[in-house]
C-alpha atoms as a PDB file:
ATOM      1  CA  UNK A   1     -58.123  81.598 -51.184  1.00  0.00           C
ATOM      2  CA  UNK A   2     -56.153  83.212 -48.249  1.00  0.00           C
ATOM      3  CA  UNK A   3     -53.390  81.228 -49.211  1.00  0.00           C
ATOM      4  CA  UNK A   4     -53.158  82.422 -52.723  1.00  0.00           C
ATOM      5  CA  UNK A   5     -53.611  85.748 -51.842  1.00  0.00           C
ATOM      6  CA  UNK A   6     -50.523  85.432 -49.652  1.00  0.00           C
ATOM      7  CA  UNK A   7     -48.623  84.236 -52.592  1.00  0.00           C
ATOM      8  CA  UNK A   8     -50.167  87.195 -54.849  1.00  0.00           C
ATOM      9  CA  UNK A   9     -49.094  89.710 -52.450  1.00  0.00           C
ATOM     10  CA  UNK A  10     -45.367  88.207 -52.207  1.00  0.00           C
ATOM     11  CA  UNK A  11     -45.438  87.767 -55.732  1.00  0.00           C
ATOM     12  CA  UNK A  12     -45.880  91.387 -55.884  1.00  0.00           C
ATOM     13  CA  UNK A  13     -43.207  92.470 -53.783  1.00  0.00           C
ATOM     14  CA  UNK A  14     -40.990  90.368 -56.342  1.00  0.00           C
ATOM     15  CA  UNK A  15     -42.117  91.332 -59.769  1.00  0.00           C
ATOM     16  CA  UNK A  16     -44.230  94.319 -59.129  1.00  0.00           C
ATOM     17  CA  UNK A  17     -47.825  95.612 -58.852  1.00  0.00           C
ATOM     18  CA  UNK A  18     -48.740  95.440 -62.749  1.00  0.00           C
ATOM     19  CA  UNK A  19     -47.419  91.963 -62.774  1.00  0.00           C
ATOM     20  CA  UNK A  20     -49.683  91.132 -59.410  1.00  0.00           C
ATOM     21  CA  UNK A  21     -52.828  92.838 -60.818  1.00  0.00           C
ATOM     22  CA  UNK A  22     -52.835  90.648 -64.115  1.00  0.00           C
ATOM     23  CA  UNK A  23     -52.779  87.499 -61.747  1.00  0.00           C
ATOM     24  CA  UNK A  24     -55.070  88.784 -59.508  1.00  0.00           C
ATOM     25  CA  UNK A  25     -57.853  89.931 -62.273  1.00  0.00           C
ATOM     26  CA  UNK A  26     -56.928  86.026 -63.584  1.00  0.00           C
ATOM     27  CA  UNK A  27     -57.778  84.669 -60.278  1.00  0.00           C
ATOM     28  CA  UNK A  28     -60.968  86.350 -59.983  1.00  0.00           C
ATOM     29  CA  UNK A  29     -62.146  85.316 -63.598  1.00  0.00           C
ATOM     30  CA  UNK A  30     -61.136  81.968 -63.147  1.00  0.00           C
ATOM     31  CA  UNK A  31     -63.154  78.797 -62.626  1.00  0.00           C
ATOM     32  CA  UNK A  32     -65.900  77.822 -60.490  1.00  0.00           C
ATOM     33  CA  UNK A  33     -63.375  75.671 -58.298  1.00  0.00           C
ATOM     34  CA  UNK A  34     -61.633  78.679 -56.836  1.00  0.00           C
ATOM     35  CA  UNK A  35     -65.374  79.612 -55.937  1.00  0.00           C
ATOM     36  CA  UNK A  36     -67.309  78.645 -53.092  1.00  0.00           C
ATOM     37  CA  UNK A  37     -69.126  75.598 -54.488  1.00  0.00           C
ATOM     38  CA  UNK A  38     -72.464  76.968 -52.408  1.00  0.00           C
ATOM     39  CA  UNK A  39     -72.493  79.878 -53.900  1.00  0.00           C
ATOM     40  CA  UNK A  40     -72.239  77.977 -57.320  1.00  0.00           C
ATOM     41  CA  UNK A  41     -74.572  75.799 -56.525  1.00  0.00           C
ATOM     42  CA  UNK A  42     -77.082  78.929 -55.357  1.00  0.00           C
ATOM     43  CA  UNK A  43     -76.483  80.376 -58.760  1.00  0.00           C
ATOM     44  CA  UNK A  44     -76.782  77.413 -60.958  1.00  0.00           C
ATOM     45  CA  UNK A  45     -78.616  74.008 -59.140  1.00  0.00           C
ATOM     46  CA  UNK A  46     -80.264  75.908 -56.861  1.00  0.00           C
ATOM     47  CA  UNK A  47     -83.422  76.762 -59.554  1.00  0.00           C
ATOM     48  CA  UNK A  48     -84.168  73.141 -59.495  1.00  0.00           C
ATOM     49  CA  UNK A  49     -82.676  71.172 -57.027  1.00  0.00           C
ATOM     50  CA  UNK A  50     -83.829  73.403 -54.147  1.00  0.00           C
ATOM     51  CA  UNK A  51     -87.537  72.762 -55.096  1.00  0.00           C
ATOM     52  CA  UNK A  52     -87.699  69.411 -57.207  1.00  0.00           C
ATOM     53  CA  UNK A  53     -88.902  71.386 -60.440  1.00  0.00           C
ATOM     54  CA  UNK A  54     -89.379  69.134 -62.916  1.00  0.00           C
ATOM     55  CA  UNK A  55     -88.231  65.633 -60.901  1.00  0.00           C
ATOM     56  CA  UNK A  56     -85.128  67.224 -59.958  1.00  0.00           C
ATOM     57  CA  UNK A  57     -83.690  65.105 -56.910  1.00  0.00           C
ATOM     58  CA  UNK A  58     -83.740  67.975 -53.910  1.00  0.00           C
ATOM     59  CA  UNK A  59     -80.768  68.871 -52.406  1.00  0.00           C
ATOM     60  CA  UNK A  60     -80.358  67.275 -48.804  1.00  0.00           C
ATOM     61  CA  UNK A  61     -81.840  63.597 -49.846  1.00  0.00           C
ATOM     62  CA  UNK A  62     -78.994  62.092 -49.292  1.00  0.00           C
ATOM     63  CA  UNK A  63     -80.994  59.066 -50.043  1.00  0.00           C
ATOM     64  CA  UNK A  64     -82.149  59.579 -52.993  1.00  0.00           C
ATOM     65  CA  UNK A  65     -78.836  61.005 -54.335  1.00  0.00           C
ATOM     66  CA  UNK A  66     -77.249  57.537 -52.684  1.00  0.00           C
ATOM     67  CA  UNK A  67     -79.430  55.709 -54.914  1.00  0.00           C
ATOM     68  CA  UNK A  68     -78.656  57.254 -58.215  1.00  0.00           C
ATOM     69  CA  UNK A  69     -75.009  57.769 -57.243  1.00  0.00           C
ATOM     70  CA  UNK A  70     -75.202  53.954 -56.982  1.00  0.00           C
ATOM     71  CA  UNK A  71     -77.367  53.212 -60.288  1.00  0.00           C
ATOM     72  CA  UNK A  72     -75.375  55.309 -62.465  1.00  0.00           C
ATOM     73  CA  UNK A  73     -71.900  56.075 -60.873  1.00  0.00           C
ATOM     74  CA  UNK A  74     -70.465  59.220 -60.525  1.00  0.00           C
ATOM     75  CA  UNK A  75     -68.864  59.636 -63.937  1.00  0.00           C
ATOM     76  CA  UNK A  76     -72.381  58.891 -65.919  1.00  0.00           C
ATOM     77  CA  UNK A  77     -73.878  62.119 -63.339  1.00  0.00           C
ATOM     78  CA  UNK A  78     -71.217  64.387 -64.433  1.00  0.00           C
ATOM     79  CA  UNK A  79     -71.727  63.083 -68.263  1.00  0.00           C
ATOM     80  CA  UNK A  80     -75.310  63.766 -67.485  1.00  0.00           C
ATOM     81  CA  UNK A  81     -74.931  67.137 -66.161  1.00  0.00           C
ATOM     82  CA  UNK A  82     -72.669  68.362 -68.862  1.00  0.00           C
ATOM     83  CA  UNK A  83     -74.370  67.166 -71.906  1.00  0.00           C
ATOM     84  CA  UNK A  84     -77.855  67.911 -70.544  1.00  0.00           C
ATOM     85  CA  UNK A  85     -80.936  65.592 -69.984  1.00  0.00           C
ATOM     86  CA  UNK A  86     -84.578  65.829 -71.536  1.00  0.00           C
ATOM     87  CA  UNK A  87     -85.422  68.300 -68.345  1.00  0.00           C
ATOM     88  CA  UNK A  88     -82.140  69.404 -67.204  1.00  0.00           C
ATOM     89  CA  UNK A  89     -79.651  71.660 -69.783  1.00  0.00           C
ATOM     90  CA  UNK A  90     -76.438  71.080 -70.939  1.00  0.00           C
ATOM     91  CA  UNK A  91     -74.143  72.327 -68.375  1.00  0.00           C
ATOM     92  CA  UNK A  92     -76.955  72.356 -65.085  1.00  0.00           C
ATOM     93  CA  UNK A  93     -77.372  75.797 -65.950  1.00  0.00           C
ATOM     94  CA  UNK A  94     -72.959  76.421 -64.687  1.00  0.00           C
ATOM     95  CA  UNK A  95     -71.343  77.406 -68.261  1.00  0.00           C
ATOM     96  CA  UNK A  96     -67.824  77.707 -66.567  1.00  0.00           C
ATOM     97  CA  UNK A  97     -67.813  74.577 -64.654  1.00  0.00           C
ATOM     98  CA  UNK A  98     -65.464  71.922 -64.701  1.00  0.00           C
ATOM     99  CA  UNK A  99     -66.289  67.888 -64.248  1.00  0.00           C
ATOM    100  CA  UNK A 100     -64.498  68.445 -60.632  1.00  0.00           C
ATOM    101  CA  UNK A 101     -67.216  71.389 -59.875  1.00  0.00           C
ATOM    102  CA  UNK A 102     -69.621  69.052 -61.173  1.00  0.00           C
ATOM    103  CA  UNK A 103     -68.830  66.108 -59.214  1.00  0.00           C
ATOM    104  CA  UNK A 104     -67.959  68.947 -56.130  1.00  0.00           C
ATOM    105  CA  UNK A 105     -71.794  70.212 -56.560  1.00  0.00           C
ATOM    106  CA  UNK A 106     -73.424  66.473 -56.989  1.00  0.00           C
ATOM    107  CA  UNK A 107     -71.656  65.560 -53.563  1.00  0.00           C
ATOM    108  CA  UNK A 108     -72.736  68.978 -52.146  1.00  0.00           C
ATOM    109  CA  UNK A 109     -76.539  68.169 -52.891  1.00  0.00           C
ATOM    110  CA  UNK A 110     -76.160  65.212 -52.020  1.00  0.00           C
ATOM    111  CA  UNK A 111     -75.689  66.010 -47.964  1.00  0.00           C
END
């Protein structure tokens, strides 16, 4: 993010400040990727996946998210995540996410 800033703020000097503070509002509205993927995962995954509700694999067992990594490959999770399962919602509950967030937050809960 530092690095884009830097590039924002030269930008700036180039085009000017109304050009700069489109890009920058554009930045901040953009996807989940440019965001921390913790704090995406605290606002979306987080409701189940820190306490198991309703058979949700917890984050940290890295065994257990070994095993289904393994059974179903990691394109079938992000299918699963995105069009929603019996106890799980389209999307995991992340509107804006992309299948790289996804696959970004299934190896984050996965450690």
């Amino acid at each position: 993010m530092r690095s884009l800033l830097k590039t924002v703020a030269k930008t700036s000097r180039t085009l000017g400040g109304s050009v700069t503070a489109v890009m920058l509002s554009g930045m901040l509205m953009s996807s989940p990727a440019m965001a921390d993927i913790a704090t995406t995962y605290e606002n979306s995954c987080a409701t189940c996946h820190d306490s198991g509700a309703l058979g949700a694999i917890k984050k940290g067992d890295s065994a257990g998210w070994a095993k289904l990594k393994q059974q179903k490959g990691m394109p079938a999770l992000v299918s699963s995540v995105k069009n929603g399962m019996i106890q799980m919602p389209a999307g995991g509950l992340c509107d804006e996410c992309s299948d790289d967030d996804y696959r970004q937050l299934i190896d984050y809960m996965s450690q």
